[in-house]
C-alpha atoms as a PDB file:
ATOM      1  CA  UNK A   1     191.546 119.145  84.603  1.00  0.00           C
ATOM      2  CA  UNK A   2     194.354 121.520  85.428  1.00  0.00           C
ATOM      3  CA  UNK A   3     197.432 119.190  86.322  1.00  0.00           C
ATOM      4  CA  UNK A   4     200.314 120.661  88.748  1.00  0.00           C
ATOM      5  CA  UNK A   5     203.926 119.757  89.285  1.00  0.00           C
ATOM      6  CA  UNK A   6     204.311 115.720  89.362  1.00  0.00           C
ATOM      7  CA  UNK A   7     200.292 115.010  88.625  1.00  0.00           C
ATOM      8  CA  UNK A   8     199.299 117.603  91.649  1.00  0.00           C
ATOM      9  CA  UNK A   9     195.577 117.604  91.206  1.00  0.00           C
ATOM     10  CA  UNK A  10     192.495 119.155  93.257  1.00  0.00           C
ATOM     11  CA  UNK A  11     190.564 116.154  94.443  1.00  0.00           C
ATOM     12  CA  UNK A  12     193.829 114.092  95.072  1.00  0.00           C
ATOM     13  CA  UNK A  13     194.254 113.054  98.542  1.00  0.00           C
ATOM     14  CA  UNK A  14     197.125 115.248 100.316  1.00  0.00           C
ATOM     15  CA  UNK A  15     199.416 112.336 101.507  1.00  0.00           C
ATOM     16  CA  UNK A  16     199.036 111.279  97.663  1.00  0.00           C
ATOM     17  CA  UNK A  17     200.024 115.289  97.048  1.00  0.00           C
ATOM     18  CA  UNK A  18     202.739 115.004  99.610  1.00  0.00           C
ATOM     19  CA  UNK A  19     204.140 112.201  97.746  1.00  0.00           C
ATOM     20  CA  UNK A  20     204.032 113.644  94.309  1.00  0.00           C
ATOM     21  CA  UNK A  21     205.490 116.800  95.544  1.00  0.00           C
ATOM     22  CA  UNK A  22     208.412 115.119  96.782  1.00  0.00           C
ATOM     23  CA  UNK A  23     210.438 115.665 100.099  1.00  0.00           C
ATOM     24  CA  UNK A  24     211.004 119.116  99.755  1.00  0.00           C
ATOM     25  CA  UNK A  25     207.304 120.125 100.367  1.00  0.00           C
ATOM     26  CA  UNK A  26     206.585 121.689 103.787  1.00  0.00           C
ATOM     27  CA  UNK A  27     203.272 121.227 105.256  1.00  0.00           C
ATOM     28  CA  UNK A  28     201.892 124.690 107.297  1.00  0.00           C
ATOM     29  CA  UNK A  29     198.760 125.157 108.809  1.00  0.00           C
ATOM     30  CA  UNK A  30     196.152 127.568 106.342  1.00  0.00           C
ATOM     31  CA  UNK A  31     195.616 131.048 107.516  1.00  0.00           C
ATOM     32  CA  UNK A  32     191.884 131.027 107.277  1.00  0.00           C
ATOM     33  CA  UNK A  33     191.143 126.858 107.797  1.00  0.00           C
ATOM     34  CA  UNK A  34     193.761 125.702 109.950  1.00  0.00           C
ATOM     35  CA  UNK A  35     194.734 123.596 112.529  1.00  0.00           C
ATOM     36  CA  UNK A  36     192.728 121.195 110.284  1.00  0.00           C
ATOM     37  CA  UNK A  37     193.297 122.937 106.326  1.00  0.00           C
ATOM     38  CA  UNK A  38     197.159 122.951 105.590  1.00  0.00           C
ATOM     39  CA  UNK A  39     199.344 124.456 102.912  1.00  0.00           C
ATOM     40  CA  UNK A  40     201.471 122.426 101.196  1.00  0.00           C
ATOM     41  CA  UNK A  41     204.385 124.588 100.297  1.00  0.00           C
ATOM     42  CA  UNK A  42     207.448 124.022  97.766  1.00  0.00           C
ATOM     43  CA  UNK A  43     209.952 126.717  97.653  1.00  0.00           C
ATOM     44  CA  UNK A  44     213.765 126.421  97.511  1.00  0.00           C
ATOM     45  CA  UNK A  45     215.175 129.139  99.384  1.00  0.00           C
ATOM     46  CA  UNK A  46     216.176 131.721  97.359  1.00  0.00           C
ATOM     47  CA  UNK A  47     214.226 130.430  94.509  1.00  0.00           C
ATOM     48  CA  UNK A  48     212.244 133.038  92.255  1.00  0.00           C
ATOM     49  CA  UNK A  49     209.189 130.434  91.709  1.00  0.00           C
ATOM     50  CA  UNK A  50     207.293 128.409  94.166  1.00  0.00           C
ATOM     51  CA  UNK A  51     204.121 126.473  94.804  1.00  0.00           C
ATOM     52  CA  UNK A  52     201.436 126.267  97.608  1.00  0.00           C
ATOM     53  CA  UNK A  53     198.271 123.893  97.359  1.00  0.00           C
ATOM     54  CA  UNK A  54     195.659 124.619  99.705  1.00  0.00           C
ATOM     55  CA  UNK A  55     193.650 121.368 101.201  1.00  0.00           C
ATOM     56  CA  UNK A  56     191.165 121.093 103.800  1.00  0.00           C
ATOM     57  CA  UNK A  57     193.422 118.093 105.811  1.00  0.00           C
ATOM     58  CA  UNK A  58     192.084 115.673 103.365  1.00  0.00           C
ATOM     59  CA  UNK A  59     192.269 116.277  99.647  1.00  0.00           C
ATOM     60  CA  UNK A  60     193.371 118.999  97.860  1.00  0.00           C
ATOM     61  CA  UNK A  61     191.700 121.944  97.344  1.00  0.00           C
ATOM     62  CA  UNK A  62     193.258 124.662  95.438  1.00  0.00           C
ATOM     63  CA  UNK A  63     197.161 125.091  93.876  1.00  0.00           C
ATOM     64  CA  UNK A  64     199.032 128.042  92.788  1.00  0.00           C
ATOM     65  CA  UNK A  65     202.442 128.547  91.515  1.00  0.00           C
ATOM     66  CA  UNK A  66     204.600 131.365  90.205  1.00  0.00           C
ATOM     67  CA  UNK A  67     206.842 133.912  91.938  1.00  0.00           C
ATOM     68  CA  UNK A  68     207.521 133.098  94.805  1.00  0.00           C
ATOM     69  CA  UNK A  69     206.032 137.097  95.638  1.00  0.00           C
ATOM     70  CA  UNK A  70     202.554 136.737  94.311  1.00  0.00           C
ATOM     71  CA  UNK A  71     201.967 132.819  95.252  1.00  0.00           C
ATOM     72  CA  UNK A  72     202.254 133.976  99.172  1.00  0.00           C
ATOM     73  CA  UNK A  73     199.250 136.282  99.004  1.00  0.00           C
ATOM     74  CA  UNK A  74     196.307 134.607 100.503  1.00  0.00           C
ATOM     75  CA  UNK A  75     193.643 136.548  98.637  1.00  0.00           C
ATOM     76  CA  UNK A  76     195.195 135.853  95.204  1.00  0.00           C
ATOM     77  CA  UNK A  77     195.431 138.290  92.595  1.00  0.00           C
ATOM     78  CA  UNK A  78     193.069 139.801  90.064  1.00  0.00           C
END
């Protein structure tokens, strides 16, 4: 299995994804799932690179990192 920053991991609960993120990591509601789905977001500001998970409230669903540009769009990119 793919393995994030600090052990992130889809499956892994997202207080235990919180945790391994660090204090940095801001939690925002999803655009398509929320109030309950969050993004779990870690970007300096400023930074060039950053890194969202995607959970459903529970565990982790998704991750993404790169620039900071491309990781914000919510469709991805292909």
């Amino acid at each position: 299995a793919h393995e994030g920053p600090g052990g992130l991991r889809v499956g892994q609960s997202e207080a235990d994804a919180l945790r391994r993120l660090g204090s940095q990591a801001k939690v925002e509601l999803h655009p398509y799932t929320g109030p309950e789905g969050h993004y779990l977001v870690l970007h300096a500001d400023g930074a060039r690179d950053g890194l969202i998970a995607e959970t459903d409230g529970k565990t982790v669903q998704s991750w993404r990192i790169g620039r900071w540009d491309e990781v914000q769009w919510i469709e991805g990119c292909s």
